[in-house]
C-alpha atoms as a PDB file:
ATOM      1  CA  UNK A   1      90.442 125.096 122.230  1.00  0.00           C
ATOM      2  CA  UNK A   2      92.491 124.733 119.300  1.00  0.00           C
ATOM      3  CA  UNK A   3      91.944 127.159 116.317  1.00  0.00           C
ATOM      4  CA  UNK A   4      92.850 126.988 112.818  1.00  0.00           C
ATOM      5  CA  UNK A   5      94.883 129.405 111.354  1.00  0.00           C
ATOM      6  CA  UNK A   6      94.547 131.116 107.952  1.00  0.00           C
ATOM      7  CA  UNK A   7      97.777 129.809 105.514  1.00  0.00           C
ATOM      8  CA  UNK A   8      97.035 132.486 102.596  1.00  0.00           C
ATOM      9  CA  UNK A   9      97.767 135.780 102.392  1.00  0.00           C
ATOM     10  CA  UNK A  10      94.289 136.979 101.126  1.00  0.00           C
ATOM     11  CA  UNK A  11      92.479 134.264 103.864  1.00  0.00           C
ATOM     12  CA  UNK A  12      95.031 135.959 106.905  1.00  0.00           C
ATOM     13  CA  UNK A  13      93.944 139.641 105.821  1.00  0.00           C
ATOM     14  CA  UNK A  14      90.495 138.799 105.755  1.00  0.00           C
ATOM     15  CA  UNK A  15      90.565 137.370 109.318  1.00  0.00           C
ATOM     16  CA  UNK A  16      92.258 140.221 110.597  1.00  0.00           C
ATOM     17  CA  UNK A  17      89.812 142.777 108.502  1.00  0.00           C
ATOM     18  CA  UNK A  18      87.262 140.762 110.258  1.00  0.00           C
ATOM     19  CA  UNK A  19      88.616 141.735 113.903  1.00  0.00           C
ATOM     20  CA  UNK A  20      87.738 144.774 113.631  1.00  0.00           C
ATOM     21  CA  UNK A  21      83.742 143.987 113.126  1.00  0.00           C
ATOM     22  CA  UNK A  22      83.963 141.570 116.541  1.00  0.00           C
ATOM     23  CA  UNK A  23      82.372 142.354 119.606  1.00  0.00           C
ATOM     24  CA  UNK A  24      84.712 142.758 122.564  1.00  0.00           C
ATOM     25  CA  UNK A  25      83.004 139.539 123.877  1.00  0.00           C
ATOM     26  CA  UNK A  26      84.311 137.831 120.676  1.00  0.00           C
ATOM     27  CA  UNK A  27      87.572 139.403 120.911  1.00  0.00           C
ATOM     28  CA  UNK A  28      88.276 138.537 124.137  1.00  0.00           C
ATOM     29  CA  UNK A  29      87.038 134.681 123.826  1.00  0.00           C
ATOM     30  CA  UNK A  30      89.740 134.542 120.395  1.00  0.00           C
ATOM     31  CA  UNK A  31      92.491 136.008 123.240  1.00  0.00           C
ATOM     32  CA  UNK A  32      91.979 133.389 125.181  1.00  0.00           C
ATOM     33  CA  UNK A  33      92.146 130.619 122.230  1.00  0.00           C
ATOM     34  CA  UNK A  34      95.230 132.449 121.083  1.00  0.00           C
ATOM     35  CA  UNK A  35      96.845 133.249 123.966  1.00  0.00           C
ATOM     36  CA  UNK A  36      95.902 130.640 126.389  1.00  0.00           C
ATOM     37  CA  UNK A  37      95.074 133.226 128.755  1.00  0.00           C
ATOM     38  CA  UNK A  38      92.764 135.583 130.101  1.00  0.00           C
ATOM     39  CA  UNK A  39      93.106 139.603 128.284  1.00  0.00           C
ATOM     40  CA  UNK A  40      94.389 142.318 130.096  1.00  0.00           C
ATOM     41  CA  UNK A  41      91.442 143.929 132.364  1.00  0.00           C
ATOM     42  CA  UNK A  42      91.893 146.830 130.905  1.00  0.00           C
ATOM     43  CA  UNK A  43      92.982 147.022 127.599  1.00  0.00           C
ATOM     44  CA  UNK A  44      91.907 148.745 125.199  1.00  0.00           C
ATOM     45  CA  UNK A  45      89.508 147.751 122.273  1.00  0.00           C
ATOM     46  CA  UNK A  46      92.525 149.307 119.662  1.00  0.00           C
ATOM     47  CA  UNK A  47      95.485 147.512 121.587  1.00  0.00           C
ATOM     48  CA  UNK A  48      92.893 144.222 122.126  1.00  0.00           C
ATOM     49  CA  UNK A  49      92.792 143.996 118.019  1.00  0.00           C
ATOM     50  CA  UNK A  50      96.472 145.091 117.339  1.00  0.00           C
ATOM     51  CA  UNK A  51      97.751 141.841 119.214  1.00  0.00           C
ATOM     52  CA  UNK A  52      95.089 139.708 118.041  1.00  0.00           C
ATOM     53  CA  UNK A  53      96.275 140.517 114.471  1.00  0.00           C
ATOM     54  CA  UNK A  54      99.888 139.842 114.987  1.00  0.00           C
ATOM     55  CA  UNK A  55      99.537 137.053 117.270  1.00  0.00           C
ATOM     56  CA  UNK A  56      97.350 135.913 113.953  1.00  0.00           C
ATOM     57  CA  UNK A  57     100.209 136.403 111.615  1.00  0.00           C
ATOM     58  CA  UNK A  58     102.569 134.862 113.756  1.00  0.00           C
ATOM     59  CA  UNK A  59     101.138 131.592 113.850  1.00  0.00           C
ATOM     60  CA  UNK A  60     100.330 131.719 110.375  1.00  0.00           C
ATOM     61  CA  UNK A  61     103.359 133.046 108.871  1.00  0.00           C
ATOM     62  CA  UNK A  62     105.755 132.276 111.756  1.00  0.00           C
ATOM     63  CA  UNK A  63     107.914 135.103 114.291  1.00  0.00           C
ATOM     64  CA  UNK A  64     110.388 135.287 111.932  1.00  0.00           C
ATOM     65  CA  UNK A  65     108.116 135.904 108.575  1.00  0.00           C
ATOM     66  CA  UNK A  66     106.303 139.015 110.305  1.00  0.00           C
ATOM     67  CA  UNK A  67     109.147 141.567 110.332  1.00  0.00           C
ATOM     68  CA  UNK A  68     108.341 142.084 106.631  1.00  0.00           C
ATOM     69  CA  UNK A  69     105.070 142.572 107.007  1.00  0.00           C
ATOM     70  CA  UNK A  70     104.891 145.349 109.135  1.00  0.00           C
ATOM     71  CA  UNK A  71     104.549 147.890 106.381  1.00  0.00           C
ATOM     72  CA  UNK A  72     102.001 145.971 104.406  1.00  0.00           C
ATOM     73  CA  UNK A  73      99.815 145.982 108.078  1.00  0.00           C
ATOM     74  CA  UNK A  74     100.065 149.575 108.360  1.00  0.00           C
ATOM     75  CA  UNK A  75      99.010 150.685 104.577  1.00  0.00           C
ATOM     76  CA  UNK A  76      96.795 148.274 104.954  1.00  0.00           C
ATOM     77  CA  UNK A  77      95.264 149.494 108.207  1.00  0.00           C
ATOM     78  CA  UNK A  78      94.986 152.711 107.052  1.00  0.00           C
ATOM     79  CA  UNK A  79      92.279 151.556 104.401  1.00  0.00           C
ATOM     80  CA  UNK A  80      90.204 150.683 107.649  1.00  0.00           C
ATOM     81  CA  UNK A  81      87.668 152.809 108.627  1.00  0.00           C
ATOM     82  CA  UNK A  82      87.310 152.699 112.397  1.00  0.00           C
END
């Protein structure tokens, strides 16, 4: 299943805001799309979002682009309610 990636800034944060309002079901079935493989057994809902959001921004903004990032995600994350 291909998926299509978010190319803006404000369309990539919104996808990953929206992770955190998935079900595990739904988070687990955009793992697979991602990641071509099945999720850990048993991860974590909190680790299960973490590398759904940066594989996310890695597609989008390539491995190389997300190094700067980093410090955006984690202001950014703390905005979150969980």
């Amino acid at each position: 299943m291909k998926r299509k990636i978010s190319v803006t800034r404000s369309a990539l944060s919104c996808e990953i805001a929206a992770l955190l309002g998935s079900t595990s079901a739904n988070l687990k079935e955009l793992w697979r799309a991602l990641y071509g493989a099945e999720p850990p057994r048993r991860i974590s809902r909190d680790l299960l979002i973490r590398a759904l959001a940066y594989r996310i921004q890695e597609k989008a903004l390539g491995a190389k682009a997300r190094s700067g990032s980093l410090c955006r995600d984690r202001s950014a994350e703390k905005s979150f309610k969980y």
